[in-house]
Protein backbone atom coordinates (compact mmCIF):
# COMPACT_ATOMS: atom_id res chain seq x y z
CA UNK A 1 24.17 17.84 -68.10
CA UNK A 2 24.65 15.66 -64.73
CA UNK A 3 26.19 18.40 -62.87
CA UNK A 4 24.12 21.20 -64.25
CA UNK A 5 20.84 19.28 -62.74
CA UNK A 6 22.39 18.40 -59.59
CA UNK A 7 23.24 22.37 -59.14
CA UNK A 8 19.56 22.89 -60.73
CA UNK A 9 18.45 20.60 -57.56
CA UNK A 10 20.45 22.42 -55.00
CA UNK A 11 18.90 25.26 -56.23
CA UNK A 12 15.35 24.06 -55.74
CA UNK A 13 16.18 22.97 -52.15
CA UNK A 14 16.68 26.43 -50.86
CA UNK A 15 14.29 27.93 -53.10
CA UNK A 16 12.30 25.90 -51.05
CA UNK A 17 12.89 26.40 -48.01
CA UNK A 18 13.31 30.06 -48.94
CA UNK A 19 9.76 29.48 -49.99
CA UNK A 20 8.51 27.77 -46.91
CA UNK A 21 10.14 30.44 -44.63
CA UNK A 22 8.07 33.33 -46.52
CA UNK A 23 4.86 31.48 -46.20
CA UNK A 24 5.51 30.82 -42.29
CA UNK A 25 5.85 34.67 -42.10
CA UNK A 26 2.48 35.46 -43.70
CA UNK A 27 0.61 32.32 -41.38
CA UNK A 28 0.29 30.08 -44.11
């Protein structure tokens, strides 16, 4: 379980940032 949520967080990180890229691109 411990390493399957610390992937889950990695995950989340650049989902973010993926995230926070897209919605510089549309002027949010």
């Amino acid at each position: 379980m411990n390493k399957t949520k610390i992937i889950v967080v990695e995950d989340n990180i650049v989902y973010c940032e993926y995230v926070c890229n897209m919605l510089s691109r549309e002027g949010y």
